[in-house]
C-alpha atoms as a PDB file:
ATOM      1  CA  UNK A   1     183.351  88.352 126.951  1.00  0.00           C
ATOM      2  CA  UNK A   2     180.218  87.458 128.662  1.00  0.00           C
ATOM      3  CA  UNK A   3     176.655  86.578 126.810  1.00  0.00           C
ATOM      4  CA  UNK A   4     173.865  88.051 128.414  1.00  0.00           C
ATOM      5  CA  UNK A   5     170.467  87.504 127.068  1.00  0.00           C
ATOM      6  CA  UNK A   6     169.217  91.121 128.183  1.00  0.00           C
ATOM      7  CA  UNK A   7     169.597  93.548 125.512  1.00  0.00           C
ATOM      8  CA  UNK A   8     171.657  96.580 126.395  1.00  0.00           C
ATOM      9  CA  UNK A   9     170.212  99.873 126.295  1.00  0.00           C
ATOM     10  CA  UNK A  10     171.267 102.244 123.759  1.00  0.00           C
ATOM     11  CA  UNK A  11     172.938 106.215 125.615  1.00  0.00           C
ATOM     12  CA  UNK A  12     170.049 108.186 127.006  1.00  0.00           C
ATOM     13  CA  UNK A  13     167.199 105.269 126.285  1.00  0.00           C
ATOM     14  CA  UNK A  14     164.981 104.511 129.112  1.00  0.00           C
ATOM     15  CA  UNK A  15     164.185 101.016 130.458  1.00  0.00           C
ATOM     16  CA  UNK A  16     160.474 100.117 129.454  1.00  0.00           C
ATOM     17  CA  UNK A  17     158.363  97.693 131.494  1.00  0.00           C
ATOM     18  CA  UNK A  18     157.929  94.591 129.884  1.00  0.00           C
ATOM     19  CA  UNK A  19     154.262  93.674 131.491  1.00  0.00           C
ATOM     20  CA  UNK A  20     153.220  97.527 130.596  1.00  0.00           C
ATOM     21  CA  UNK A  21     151.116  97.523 127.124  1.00  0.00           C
ATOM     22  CA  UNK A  22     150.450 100.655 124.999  1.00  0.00           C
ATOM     23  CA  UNK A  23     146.975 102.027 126.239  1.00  0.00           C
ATOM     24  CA  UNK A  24     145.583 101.683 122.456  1.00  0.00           C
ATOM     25  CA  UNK A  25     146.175  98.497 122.899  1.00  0.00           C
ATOM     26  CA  UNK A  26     144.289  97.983 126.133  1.00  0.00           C
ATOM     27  CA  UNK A  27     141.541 100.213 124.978  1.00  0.00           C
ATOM     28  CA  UNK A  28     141.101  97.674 122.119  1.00  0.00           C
ATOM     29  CA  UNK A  29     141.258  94.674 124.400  1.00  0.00           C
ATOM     30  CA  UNK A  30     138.375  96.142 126.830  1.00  0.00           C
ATOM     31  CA  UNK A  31     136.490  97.331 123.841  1.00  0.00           C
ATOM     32  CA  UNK A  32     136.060  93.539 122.795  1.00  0.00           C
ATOM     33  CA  UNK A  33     134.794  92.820 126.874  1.00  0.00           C
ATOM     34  CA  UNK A  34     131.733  92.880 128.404  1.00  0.00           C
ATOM     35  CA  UNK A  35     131.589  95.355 130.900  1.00  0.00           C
ATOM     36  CA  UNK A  36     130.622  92.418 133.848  1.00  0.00           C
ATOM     37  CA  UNK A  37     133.952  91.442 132.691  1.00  0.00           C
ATOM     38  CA  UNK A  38     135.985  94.672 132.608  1.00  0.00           C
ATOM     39  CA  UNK A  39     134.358  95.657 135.921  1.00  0.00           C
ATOM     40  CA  UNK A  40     135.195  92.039 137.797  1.00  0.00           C
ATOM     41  CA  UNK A  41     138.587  91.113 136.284  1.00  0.00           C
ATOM     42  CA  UNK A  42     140.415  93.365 133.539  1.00  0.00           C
ATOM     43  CA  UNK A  43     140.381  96.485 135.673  1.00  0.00           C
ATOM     44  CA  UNK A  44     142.327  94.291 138.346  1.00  0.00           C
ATOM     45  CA  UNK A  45     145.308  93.496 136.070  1.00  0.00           C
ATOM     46  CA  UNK A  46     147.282  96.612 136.976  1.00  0.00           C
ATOM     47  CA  UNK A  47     147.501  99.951 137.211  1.00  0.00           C
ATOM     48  CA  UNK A  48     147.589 100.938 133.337  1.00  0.00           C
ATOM     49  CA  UNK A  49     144.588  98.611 132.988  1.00  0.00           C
ATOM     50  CA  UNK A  50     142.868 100.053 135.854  1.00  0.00           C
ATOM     51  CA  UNK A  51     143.702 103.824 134.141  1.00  0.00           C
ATOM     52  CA  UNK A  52     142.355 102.819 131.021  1.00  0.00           C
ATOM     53  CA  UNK A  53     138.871 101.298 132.233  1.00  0.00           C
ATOM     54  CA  UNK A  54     137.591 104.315 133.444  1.00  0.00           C
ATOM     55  CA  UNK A  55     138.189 106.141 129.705  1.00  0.00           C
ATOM     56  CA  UNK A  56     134.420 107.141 129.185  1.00  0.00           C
ATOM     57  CA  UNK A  57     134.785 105.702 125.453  1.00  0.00           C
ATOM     58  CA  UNK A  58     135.069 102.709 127.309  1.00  0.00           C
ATOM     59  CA  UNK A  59     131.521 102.881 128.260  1.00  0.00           C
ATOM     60  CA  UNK A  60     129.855 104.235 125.375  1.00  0.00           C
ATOM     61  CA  UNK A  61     128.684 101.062 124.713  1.00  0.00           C
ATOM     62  CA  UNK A  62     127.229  98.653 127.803  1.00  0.00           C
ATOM     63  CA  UNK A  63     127.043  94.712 127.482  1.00  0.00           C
ATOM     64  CA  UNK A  64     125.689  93.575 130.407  1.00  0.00           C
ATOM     65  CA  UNK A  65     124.890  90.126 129.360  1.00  0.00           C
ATOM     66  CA  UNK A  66     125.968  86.964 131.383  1.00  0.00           C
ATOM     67  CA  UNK A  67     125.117  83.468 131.549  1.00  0.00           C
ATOM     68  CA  UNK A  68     121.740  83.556 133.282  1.00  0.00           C
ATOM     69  CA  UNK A  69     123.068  80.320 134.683  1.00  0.00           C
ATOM     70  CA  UNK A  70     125.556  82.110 136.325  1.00  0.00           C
ATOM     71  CA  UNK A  71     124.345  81.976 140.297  1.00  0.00           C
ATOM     72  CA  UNK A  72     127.595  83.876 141.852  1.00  0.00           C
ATOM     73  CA  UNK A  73     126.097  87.389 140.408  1.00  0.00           C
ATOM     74  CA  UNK A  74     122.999  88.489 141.630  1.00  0.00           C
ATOM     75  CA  UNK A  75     120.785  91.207 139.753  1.00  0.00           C
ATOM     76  CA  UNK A  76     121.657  93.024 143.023  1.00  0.00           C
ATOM     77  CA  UNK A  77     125.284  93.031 142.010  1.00  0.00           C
ATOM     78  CA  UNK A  78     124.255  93.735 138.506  1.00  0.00           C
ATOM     79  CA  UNK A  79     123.006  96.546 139.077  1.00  0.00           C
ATOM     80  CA  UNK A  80     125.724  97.830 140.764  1.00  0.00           C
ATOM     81  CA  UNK A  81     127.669  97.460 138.573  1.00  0.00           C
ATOM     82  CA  UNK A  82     125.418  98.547 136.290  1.00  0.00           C
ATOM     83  CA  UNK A  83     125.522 101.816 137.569  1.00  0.00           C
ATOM     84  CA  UNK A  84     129.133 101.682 138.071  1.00  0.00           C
ATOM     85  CA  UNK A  85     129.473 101.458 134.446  1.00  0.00           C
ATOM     86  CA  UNK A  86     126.675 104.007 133.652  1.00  0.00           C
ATOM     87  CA  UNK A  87     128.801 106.694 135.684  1.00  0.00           C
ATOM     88  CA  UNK A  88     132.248 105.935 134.000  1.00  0.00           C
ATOM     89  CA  UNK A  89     130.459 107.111 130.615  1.00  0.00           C
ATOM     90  CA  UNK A  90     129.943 110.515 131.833  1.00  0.00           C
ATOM     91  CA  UNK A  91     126.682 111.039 130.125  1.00  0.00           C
ATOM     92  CA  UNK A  92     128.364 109.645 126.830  1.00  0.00           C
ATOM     93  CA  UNK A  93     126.377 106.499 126.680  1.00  0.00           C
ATOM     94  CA  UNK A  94     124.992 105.223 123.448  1.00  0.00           C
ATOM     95  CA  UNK A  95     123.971 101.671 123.900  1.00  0.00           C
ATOM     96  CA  UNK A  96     122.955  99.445 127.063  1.00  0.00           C
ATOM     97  CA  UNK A  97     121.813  95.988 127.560  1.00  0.00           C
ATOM     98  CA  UNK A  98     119.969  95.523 130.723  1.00  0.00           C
ATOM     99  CA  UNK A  99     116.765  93.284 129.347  1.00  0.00           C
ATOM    100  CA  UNK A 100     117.355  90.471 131.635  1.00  0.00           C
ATOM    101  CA  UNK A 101     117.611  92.286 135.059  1.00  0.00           C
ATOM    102  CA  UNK A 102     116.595  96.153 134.547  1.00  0.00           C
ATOM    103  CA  UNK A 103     114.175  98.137 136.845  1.00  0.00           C
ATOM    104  CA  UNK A 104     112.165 100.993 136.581  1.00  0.00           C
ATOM    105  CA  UNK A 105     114.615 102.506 139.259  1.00  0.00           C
ATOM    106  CA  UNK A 106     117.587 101.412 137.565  1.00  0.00           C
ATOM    107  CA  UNK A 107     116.154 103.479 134.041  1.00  0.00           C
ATOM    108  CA  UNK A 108     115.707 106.207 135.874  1.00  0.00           C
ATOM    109  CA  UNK A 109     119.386 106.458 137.421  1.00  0.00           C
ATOM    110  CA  UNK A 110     120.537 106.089 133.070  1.00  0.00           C
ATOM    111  CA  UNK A 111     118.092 108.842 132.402  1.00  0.00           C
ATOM    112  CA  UNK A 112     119.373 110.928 134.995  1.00  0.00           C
ATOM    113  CA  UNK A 113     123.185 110.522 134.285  1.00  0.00           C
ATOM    114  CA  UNK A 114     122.531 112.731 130.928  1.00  0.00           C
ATOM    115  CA  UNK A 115     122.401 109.555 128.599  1.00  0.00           C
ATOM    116  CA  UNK A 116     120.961 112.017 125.615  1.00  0.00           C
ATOM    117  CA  UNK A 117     122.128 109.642 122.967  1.00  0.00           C
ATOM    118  CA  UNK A 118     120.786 106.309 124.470  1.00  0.00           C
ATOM    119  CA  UNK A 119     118.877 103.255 122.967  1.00  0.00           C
ATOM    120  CA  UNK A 120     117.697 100.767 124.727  1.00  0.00           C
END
């Protein structure tokens, strides 16, 4: 009789990807992110991850902050992003952080995204 260290599958039970998390658990992970760092890196890890970044509860709630030190993102590419972000709320935004690189322009493009419950 031979050993194998794959489990059998049980009649009728499906195969499940190994690398493929519950999307609970993903929403949890990208809750604890930044959204610099869900738009540059966690949306890239796959397709499920990609799915789950653009959930607007995702966005309810936008850190922008970064390491001012940080020369490879420009407040060009912030706002961007920025507005990236903004638009994956679909109007649901509660909270942003922008104090470091915001412009009059970029408050206008929140306000006109129908923010209604925003703070700044």
């Amino acid at each position: 009789m031979a050993s194998s260290s794959v489990p059998l599958l049980m009649k009728g039970e499906e195969p499940r990807k190994r690398a493929e998390l519950p999307s609970e658990l993903i929403s949890s992970i990208m809750l604890r992110l930044g959204a610099i760092e869900i738009l540059e890196n966690a949306q890239k890890v796959c397709k499920s991850w990609r799915r789950v970044s653009k959930d607007p509860l995702i966005w309810r709630n936008i850190d922008m902050h970064h390491d001012l030190g940080d020369w490879r993102i420009s407040n060009y590419d912030l706002e961007i992003m920025c507005r990236h972000a903004v638009d994956r709320s679909q109007g649901g935004l509660v909270e942003i952080d922008i104090w470091h690189f915001g412009t009059d322009n970029l408050l206008k493009y929140i306000a006109d995204r129908f923010c209604l419950y925003l703070s700044f």
